[in-house]
C-alpha atoms as a PDB file:
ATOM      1  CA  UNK A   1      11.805 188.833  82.665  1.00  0.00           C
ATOM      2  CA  UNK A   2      15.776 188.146  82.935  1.00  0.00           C
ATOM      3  CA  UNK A   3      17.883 190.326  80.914  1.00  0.00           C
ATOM      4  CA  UNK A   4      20.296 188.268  78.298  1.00  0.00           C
ATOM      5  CA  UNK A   5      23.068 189.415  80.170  1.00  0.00           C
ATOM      6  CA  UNK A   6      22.159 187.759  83.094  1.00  0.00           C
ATOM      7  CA  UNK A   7      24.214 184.590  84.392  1.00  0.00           C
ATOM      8  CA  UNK A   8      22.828 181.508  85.745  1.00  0.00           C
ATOM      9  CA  UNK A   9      23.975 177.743  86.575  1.00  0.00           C
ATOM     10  CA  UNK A  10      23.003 175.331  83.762  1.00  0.00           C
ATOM     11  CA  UNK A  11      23.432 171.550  83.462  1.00  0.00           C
ATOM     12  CA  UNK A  12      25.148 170.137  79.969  1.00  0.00           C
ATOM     13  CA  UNK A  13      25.401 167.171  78.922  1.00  0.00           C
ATOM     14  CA  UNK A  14      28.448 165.750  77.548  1.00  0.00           C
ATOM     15  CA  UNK A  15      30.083 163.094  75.300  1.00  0.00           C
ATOM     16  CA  UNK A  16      30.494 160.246  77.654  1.00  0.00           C
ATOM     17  CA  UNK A  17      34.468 160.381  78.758  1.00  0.00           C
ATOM     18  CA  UNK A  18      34.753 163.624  77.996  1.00  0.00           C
ATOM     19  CA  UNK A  19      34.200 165.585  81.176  1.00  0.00           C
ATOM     20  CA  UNK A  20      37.481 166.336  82.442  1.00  0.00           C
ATOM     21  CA  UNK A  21      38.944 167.122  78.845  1.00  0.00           C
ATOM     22  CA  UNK A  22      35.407 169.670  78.607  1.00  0.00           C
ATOM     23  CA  UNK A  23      36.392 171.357  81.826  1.00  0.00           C
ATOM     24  CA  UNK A  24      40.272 172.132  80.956  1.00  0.00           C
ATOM     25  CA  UNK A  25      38.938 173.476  77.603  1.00  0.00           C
ATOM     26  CA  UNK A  26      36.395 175.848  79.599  1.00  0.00           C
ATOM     27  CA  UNK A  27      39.022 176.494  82.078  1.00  0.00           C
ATOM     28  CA  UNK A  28      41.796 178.149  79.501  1.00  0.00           C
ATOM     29  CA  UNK A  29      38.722 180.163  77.681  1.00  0.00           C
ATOM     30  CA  UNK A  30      37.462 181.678  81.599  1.00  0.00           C
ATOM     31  CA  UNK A  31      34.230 180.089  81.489  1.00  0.00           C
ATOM     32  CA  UNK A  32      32.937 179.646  84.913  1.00  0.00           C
ATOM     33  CA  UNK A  33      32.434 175.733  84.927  1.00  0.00           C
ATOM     34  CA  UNK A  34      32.232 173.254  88.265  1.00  0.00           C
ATOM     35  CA  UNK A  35      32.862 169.440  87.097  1.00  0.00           C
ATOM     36  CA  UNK A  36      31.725 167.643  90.348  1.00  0.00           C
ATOM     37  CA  UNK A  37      35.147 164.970  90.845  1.00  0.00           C
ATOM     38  CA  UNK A  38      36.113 163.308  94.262  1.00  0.00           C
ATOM     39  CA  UNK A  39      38.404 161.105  95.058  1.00  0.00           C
ATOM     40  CA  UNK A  40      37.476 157.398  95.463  1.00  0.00           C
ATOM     41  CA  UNK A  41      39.702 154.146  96.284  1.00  0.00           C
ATOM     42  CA  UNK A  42      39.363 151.750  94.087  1.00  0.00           C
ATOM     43  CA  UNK A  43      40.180 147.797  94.788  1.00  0.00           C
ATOM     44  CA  UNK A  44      41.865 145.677  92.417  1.00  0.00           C
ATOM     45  CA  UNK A  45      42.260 142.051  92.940  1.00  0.00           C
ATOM     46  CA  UNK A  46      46.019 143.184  93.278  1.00  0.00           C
ATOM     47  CA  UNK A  47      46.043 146.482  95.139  1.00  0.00           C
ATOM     48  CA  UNK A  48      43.898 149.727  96.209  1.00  0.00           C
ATOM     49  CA  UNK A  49      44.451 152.801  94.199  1.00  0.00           C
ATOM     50  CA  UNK A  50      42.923 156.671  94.705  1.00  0.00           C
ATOM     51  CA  UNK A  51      41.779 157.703  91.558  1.00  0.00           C
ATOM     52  CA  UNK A  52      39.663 161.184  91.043  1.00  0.00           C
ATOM     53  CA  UNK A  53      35.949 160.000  89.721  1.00  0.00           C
ATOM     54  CA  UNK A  54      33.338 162.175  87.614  1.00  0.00           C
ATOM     55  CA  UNK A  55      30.071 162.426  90.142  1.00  0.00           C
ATOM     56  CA  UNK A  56      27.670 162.688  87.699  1.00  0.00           C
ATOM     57  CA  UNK A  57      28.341 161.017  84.443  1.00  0.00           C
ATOM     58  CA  UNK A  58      28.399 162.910  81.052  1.00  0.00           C
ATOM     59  CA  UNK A  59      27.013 166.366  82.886  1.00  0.00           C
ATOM     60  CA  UNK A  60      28.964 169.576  83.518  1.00  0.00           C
ATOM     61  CA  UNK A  61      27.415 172.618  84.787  1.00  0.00           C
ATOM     62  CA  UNK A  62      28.367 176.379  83.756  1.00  0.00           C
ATOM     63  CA  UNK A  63      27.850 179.669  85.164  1.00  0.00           C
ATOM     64  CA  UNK A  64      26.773 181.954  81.602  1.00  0.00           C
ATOM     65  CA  UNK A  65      24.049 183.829  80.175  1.00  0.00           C
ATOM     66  CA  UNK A  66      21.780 182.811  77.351  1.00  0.00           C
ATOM     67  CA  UNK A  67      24.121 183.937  74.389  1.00  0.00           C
ATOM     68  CA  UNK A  68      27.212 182.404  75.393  1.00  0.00           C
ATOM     69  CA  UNK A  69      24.972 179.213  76.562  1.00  0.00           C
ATOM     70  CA  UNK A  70      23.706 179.035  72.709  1.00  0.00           C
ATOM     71  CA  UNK A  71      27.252 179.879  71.737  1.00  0.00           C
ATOM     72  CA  UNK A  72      28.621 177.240  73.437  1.00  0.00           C
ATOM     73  CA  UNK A  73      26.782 174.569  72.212  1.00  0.00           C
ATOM     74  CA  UNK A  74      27.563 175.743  69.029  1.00  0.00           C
ATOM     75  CA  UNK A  75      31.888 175.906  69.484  1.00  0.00           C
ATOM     76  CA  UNK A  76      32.413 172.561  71.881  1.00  0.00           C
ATOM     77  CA  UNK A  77      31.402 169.559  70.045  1.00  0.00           C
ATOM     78  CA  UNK A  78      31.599 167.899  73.438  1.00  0.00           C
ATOM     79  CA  UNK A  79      28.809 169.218  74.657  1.00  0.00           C
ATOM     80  CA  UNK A  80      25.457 167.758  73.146  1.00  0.00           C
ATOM     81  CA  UNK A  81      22.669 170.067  74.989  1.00  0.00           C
ATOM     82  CA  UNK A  82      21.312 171.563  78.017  1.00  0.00           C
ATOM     83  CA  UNK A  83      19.188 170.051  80.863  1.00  0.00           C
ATOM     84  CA  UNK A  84      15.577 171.000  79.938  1.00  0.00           C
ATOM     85  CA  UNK A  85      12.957 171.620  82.453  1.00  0.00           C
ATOM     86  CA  UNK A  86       9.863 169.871  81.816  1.00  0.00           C
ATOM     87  CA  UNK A  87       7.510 172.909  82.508  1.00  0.00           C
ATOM     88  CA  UNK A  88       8.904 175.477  80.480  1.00  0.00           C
ATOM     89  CA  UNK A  89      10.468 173.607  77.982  1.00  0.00           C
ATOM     90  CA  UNK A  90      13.625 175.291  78.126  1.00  0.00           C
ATOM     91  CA  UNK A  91      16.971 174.909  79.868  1.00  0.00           C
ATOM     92  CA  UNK A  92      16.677 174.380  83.603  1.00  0.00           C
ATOM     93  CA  UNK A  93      18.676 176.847  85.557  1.00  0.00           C
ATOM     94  CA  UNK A  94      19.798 175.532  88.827  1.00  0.00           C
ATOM     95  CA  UNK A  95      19.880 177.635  91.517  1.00  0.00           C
ATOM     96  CA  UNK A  96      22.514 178.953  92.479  1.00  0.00           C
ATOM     97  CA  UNK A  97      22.128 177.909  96.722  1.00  0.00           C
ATOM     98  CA  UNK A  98      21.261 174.576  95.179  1.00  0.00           C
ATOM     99  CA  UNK A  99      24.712 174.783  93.612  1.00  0.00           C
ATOM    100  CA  UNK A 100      26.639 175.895  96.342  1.00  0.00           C
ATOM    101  CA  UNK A 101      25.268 173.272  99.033  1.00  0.00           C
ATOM    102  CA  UNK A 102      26.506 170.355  96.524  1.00  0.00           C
ATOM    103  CA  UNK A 103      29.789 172.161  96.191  1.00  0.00           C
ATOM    104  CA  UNK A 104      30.057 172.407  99.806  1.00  0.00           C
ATOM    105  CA  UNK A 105      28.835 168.740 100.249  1.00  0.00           C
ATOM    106  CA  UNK A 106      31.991 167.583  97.841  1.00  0.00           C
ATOM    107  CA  UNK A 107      34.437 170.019  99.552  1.00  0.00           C
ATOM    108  CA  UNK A 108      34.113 168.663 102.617  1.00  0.00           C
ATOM    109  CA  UNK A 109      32.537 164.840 103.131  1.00  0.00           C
ATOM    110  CA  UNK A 110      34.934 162.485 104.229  1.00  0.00           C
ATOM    111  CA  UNK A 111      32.859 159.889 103.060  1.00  0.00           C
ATOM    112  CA  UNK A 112      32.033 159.459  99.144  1.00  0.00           C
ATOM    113  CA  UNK A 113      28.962 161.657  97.400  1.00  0.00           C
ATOM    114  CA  UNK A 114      26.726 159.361  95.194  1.00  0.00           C
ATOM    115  CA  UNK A 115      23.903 160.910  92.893  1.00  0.00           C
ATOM    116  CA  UNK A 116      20.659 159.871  92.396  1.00  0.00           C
ATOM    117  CA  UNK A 117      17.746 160.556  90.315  1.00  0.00           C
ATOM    118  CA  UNK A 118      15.242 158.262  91.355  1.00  0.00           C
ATOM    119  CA  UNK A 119      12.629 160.190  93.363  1.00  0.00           C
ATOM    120  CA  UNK A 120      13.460 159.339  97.397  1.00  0.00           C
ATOM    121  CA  UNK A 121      10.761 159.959 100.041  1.00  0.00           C
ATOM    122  CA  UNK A 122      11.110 163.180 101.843  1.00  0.00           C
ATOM    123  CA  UNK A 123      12.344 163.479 104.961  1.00  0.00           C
ATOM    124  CA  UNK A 124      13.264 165.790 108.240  1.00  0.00           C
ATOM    125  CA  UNK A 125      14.865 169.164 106.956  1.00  0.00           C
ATOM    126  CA  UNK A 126      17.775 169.215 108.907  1.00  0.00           C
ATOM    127  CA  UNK A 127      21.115 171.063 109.494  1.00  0.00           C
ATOM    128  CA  UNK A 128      24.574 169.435 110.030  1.00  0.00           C
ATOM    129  CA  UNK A 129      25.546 170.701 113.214  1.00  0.00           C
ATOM    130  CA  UNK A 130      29.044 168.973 113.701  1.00  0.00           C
ATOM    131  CA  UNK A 131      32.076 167.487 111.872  1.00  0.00           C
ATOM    132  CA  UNK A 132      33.386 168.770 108.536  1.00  0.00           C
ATOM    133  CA  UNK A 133      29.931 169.347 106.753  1.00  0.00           C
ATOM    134  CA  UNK A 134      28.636 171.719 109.440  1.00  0.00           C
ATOM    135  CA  UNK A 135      26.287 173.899 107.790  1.00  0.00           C
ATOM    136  CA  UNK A 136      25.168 172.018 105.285  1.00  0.00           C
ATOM    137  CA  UNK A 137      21.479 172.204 105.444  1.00  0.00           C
ATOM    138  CA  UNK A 138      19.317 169.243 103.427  1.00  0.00           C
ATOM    139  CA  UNK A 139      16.742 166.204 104.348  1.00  0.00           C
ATOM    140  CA  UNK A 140      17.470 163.575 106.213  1.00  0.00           C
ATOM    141  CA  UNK A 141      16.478 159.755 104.981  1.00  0.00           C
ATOM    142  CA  UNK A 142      17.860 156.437 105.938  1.00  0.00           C
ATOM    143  CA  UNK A 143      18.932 154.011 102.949  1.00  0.00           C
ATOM    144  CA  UNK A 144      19.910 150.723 103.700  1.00  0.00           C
ATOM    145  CA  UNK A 145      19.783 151.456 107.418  1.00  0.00           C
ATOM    146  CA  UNK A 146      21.956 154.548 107.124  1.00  0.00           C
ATOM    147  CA  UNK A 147      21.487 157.696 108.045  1.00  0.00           C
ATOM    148  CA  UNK A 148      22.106 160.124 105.435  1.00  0.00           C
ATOM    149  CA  UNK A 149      21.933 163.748 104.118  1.00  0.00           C
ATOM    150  CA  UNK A 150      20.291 164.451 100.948  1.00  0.00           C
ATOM    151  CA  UNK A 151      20.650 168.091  98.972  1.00  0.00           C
ATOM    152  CA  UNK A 152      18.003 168.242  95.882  1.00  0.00           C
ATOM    153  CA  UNK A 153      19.223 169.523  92.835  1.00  0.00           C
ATOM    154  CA  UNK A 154      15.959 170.817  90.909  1.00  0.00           C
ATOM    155  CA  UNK A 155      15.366 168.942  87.700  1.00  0.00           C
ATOM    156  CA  UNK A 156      18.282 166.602  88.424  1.00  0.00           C
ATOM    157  CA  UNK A 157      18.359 164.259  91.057  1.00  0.00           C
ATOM    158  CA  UNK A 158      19.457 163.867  94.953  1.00  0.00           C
ATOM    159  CA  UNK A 159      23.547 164.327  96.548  1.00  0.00           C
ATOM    160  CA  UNK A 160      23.289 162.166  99.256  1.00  0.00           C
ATOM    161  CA  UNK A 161      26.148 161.387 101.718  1.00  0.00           C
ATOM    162  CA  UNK A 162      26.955 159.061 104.600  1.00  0.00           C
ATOM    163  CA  UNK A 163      26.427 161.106 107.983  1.00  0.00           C
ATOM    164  CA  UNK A 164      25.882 159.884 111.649  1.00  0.00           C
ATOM    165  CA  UNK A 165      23.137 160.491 112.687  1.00  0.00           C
ATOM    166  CA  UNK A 166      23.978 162.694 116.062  1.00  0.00           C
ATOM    167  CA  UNK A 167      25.937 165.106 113.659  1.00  0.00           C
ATOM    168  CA  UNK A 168      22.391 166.895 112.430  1.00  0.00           C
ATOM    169  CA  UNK A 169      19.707 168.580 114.012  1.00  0.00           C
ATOM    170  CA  UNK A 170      16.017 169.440 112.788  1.00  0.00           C
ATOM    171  CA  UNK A 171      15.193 172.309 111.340  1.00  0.00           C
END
């Protein structure tokens, strides 16, 4: 049984447009937060600009325990609820190695992270091996003829990134 003390990663959901505003507010109070943002190009008719985009749409995951979680919901009208897993019936706690590899994955790809939540067929377990995501560990599945690395989040979905293919090995 966890103690109510104990901290763990949840997912909220939040008012659509109001991520980055969410994570400056839990950012000045100390709340342990990670907004997943990376930097895309984006092509005008006109011209190509960088602009920082939200990963995952109208979700923001925080580090607390189950008081502050409640409490939370209760102070930021931004945030309209917690990620429930289907099992228990409660809010899902993502792990927190399930965390860190997506971190890691948005650190350091060169190429853009896309999320998905449609289930995708399982493939090798392999290890990046070479280039700037060495480490990363994850399943390898080719969409669209690409090779590419995939990191489940439990209860949410699949980070999945461009990789060539001679920069992982199996498992």
């Amino acid at each position: 049984m966890e103690t109510k003390k104990e901290k763990h990663w949840y997912a909220f959901y939040v008012r659509m447009h109001h991520e980055k505003k969410t994570a400056e507010k839990l950012e000045m109070l100390g709340v342990t937060h990670f907004l997943p943002i990376q930097e895309v190009i984006r092509q005008w008719s006109d011209r190509k600009k960088k602009i920082k985009q939200v990963v995952i749409p109208m979700l923001i995951f925080i580090c607390t325990d189950e008081k502050s979680r409640i409490g939370l919901l209760q102070n930021f009208p931004s945030l309209t609820g917690c990620l429930i897993d289907p099992a228990t019936k409660r809010p899902a706690i993502i792990p927190d190695e399930e965390m860190e590899q997506f971190k890691f994955m948005l650190d350091y790809s060169e190429e853009a992270v896309r999320f998905q939540n449609e289930p995708l067929a399982p493939g090798e377990e392999v290890e990046v091996f070479k280039g700037p995501l060495k480490g990363l560990q994850g399943e390898l599945v080719e969409l669209a003829g690409h090779s590419q690395v995939m990191i489940r989040i439990e209860h949410l979905g699949y980070a999945i990134v461009e990789i060539p293919v001679g920069y992982v090995k199996k498992l």
